[in-house]
C-alpha atoms as a PDB file:
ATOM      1  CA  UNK A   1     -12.058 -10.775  20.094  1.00  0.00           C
ATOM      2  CA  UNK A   2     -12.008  -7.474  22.290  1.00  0.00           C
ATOM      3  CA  UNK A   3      -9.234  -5.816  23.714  1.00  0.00           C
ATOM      4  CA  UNK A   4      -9.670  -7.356  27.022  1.00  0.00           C
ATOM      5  CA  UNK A   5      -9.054 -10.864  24.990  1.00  0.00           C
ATOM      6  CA  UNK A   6      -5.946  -9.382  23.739  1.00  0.00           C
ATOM      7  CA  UNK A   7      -4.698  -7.779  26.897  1.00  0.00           C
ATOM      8  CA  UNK A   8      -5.148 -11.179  28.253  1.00  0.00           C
ATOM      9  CA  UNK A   9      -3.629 -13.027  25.881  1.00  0.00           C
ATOM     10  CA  UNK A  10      -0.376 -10.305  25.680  1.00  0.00           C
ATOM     11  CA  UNK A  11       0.043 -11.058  29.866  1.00  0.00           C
ATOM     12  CA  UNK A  12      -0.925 -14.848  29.373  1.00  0.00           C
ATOM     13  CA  UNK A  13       1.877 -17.488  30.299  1.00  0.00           C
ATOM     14  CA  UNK A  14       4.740 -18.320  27.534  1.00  0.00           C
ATOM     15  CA  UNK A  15       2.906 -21.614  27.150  1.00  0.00           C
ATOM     16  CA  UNK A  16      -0.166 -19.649  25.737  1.00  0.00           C
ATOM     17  CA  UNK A  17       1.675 -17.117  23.973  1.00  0.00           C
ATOM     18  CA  UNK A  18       3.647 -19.687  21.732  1.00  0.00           C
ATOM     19  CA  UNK A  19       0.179 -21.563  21.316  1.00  0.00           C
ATOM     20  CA  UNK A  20      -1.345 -18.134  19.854  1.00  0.00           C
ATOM     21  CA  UNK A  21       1.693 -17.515  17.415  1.00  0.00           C
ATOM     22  CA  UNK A  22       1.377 -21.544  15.941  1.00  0.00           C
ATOM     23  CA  UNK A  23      -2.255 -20.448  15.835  1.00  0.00           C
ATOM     24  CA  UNK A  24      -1.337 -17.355  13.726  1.00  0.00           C
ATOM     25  CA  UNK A  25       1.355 -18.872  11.727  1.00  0.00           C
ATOM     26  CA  UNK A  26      -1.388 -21.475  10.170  1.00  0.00           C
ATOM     27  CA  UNK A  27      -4.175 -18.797   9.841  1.00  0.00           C
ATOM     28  CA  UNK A  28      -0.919 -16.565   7.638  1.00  0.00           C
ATOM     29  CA  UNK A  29      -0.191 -19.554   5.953  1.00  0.00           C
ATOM     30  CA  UNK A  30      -3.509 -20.601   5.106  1.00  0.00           C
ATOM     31  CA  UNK A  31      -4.277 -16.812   3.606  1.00  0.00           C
ATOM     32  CA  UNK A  32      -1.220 -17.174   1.510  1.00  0.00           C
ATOM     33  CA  UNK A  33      -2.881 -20.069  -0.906  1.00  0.00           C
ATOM     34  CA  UNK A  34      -6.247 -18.566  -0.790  1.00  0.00           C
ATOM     35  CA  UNK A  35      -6.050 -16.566  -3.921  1.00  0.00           C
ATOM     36  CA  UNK A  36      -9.091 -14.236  -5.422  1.00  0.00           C
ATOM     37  CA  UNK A  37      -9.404 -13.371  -8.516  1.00  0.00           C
ATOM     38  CA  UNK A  38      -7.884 -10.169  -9.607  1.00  0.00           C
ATOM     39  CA  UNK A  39      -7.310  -8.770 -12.835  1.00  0.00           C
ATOM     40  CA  UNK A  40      -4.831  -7.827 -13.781  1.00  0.00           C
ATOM     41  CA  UNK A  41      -2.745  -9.495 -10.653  1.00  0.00           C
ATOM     42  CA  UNK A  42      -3.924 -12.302  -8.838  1.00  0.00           C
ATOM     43  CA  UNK A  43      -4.500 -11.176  -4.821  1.00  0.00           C
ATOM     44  CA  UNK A  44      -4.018 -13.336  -2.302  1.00  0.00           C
ATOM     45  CA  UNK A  45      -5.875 -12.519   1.749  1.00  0.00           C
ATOM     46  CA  UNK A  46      -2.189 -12.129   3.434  1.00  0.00           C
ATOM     47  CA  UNK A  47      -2.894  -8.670   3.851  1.00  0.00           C
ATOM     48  CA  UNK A  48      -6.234  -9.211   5.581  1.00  0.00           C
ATOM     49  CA  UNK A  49      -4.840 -11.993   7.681  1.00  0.00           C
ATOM     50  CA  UNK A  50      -1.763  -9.689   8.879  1.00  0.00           C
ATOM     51  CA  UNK A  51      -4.092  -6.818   9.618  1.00  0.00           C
ATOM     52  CA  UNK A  52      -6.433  -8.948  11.809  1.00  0.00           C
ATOM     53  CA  UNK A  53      -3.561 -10.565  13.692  1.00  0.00           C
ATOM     54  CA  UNK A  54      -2.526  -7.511  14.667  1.00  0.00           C
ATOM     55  CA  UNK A  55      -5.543  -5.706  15.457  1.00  0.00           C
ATOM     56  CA  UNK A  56      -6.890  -9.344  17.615  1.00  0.00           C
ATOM     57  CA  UNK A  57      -3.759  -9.917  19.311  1.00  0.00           C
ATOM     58  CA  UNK A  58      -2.066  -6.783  19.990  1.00  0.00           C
ATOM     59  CA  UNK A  59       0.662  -4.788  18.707  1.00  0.00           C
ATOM     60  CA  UNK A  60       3.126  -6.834  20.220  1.00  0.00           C
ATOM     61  CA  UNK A  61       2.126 -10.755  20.054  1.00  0.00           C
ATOM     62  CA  UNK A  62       0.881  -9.926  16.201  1.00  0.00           C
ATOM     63  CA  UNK A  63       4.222  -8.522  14.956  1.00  0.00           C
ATOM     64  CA  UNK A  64       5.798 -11.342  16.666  1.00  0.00           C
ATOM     65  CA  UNK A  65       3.438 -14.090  15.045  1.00  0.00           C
ATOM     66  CA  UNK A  66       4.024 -12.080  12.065  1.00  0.00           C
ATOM     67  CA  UNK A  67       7.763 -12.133  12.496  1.00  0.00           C
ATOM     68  CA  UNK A  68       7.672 -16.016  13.619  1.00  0.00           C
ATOM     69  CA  UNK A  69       5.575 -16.435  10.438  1.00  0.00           C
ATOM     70  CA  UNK A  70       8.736 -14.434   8.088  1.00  0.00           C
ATOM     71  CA  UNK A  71      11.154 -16.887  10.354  1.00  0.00           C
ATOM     72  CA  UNK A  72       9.380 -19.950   8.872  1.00  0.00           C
ATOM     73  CA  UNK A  73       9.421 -18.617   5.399  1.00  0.00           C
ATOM     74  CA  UNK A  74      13.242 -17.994   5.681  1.00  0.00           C
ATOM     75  CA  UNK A  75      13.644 -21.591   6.863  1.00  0.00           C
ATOM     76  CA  UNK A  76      12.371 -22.485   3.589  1.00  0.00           C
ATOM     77  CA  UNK A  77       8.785 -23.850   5.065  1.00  0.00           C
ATOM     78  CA  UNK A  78       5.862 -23.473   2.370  1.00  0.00           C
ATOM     79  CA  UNK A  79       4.301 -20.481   3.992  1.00  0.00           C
ATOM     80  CA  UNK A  80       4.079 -18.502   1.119  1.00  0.00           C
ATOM     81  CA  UNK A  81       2.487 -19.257  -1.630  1.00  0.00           C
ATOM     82  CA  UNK A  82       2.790 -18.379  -5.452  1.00  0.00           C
ATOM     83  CA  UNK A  83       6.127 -18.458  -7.438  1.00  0.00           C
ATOM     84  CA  UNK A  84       8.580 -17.190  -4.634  1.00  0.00           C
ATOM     85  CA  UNK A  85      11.736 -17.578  -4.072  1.00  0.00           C
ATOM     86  CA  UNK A  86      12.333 -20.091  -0.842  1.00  0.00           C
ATOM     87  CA  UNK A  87      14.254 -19.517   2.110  1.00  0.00           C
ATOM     88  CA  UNK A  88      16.501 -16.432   2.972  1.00  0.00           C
ATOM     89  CA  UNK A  89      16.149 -15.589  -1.043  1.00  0.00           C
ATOM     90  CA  UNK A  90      12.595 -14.824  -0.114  1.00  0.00           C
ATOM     91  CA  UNK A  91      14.269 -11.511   1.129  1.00  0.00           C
ATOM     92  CA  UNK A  92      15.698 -10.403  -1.604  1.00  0.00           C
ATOM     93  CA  UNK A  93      13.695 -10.638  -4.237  1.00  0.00           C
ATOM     94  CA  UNK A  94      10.585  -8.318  -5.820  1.00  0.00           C
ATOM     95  CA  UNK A  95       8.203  -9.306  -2.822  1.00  0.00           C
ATOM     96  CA  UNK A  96      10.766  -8.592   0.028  1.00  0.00           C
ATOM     97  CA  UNK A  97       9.564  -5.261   0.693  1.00  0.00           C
ATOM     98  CA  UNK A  98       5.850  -6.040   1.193  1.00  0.00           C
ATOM     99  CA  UNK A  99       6.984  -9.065   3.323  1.00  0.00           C
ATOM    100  CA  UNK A 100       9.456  -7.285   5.476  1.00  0.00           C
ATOM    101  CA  UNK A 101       6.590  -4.633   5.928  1.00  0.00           C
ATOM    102  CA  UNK A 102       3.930  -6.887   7.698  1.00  0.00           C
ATOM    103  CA  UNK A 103       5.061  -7.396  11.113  1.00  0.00           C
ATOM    104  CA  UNK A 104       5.254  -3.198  10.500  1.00  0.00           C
ATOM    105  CA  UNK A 105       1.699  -3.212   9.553  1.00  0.00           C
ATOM    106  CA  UNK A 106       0.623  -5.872  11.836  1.00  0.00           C
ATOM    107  CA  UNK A 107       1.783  -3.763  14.840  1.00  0.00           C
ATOM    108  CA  UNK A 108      -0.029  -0.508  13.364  1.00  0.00           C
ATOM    109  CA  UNK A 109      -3.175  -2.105  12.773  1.00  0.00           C
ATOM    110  CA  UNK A 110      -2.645  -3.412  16.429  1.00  0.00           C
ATOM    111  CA  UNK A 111      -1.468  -0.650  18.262  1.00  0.00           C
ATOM    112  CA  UNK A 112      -4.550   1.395  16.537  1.00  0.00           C
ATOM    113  CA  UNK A 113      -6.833  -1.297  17.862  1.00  0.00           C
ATOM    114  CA  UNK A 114      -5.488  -0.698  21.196  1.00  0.00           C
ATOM    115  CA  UNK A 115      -6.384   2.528  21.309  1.00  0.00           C
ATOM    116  CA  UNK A 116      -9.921   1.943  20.092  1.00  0.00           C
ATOM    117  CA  UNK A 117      -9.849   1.620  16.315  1.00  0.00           C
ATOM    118  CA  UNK A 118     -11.242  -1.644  16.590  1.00  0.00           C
ATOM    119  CA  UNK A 119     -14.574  -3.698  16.366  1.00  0.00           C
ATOM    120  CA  UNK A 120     -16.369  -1.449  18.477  1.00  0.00           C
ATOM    121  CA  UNK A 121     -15.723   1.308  16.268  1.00  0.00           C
ATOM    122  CA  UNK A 122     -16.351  -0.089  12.867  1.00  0.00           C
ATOM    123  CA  UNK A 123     -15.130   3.189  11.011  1.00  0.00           C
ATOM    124  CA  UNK A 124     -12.106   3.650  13.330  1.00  0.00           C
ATOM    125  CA  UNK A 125     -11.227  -0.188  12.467  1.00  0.00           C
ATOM    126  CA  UNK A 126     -11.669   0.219   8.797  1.00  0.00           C
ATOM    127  CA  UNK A 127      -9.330   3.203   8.881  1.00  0.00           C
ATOM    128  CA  UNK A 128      -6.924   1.573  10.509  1.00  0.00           C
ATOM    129  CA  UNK A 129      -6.597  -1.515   8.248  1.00  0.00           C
ATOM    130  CA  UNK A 130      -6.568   1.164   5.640  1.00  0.00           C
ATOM    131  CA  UNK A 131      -3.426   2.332   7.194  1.00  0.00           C
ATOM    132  CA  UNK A 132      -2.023  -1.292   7.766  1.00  0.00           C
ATOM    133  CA  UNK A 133      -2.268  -1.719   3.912  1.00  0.00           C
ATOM    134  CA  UNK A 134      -1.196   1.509   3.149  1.00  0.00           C
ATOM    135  CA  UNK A 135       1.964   1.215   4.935  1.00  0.00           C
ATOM    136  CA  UNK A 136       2.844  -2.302   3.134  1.00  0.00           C
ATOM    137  CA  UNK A 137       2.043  -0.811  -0.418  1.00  0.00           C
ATOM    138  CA  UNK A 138       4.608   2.436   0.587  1.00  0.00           C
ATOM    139  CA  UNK A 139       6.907  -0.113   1.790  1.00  0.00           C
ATOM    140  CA  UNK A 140       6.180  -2.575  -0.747  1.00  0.00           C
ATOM    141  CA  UNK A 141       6.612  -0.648  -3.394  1.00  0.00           C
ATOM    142  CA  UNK A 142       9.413   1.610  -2.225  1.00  0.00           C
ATOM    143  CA  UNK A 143      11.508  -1.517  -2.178  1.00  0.00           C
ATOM    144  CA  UNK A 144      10.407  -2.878  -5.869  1.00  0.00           C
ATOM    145  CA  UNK A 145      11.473   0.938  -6.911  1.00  0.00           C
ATOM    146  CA  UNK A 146      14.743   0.067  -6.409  1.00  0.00           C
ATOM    147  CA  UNK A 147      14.278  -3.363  -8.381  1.00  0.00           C
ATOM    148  CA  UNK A 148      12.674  -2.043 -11.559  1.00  0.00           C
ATOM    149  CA  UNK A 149      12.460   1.542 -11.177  1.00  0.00           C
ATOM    150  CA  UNK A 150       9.478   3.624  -9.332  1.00  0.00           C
ATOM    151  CA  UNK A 151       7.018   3.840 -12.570  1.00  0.00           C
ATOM    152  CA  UNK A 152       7.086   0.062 -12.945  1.00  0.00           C
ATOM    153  CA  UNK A 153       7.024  -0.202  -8.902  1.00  0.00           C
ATOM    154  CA  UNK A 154       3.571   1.879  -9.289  1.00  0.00           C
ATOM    155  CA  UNK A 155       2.294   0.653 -12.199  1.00  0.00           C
ATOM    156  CA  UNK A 156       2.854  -3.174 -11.088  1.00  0.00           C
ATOM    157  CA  UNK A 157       3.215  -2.936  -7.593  1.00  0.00           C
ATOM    158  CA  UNK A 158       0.916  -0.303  -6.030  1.00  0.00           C
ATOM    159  CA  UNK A 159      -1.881   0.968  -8.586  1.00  0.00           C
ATOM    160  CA  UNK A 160      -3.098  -3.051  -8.893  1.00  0.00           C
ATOM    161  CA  UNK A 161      -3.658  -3.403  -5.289  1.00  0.00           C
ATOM    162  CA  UNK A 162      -4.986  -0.379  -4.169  1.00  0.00           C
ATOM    163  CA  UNK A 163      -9.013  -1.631  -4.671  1.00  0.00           C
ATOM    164  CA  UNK A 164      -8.066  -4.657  -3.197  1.00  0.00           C
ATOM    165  CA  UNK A 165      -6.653  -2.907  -0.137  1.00  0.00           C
ATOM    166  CA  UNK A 166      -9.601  -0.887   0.186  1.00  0.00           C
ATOM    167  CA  UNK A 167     -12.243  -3.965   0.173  1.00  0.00           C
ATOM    168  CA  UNK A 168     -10.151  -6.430   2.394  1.00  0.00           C
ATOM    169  CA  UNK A 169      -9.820  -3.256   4.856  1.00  0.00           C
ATOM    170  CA  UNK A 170     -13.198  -3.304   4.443  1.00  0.00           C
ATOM    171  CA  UNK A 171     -14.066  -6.891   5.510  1.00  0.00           C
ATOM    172  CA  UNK A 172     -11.205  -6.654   8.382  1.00  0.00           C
ATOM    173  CA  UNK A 173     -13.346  -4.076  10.068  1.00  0.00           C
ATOM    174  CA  UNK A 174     -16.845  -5.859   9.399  1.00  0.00           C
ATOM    175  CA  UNK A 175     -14.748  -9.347  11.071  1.00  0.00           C
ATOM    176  CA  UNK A 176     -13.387  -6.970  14.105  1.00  0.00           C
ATOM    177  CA  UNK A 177     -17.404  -6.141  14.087  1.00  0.00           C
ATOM    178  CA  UNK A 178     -19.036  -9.372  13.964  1.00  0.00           C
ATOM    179  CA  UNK A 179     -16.233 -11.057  16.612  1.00  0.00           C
ATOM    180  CA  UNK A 180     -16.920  -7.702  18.937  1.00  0.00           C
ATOM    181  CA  UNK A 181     -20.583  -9.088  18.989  1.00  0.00           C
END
């Protein structure tokens, strides 16, 4: 999809708009159970999906499907997958940070894309889901600091993700590519 497509979509009636969030909200939940192996922490494609909601639908309609997403976790819906906490809880506990930071990093990745760090620019889009993942490790982290202390936040929360950040930024931009076809 092309920045035209999201233009569209952002200016689109309310009827379409809540059509594209539902749409979101399954894609989000659907990346939440598919898990790849990671050693020494499993990885699941959340970040991926957040990054190219945001950079397909806009800075504004992908933090809101984002948010909308967060709204149905809170609710206690099975969103998210793994051994979290349910409901409100969700929001407090070792995760909360990285959650709290995706409609953040959804509306980077799709404010960059608005201003041309997207498909057409392959480098441009990697660079900005590099800074869509960057931002939700800083925030991530920063927040499981002040759970177990910032070496542990690092060591457990950051340093295991960082490869993974770099490869799913990796095939966000080559998706933003192939869809700009």
């Amino acid at each position: 999809m092309n920045l035209s497509s999201a233009i569209r979509l952002q200016n689109g009636s309310l009827a379409t708009k809540a059509l594209t969030v539902l749409a979101g909200t399954g894609i989000l939940t659907a990346s939440s159970y598919i898990q790849v192996p990671f050693y020494p922490v499993p990885m699941t494609l959340q970040t991926l999906a957040v990054t190219l909601v945001g950079a397909v639908l806009g800075w504004r309609l992908g933090a809101a499907t984002v948010v909308a997403w967060l709204l149905a976790a809170a609710a206690g819906l099975p969103v998210l997958a793994g051994d979290h906490l349910t409901g409100p809880a969700t929001f407090i506990g070792p995760t909360a940070g990285y959650l709290l930071a995706f409609p953040l990093m959804a509306a980077l990745t799709g404010w960059l894309a608005e201003r041309g760090w997207n498909g057409k620019r392959v480098v441009l889009a990697f660079a900005a889901m590099l800074a869509g993942n960057a931002l939700c490790l800083i925030l991530g982290g920063a927040w499981l600091a002040v759970l177990t202390g910032p070496e542990q936040a690092i060591t457990l929360g950051v340093l295991p993700f960082l490869a993974g950040g770099l490869v799913k930024s990796a095939l966000g931009a080559a998706l933003l590519k192939a869809a700009n076809r």
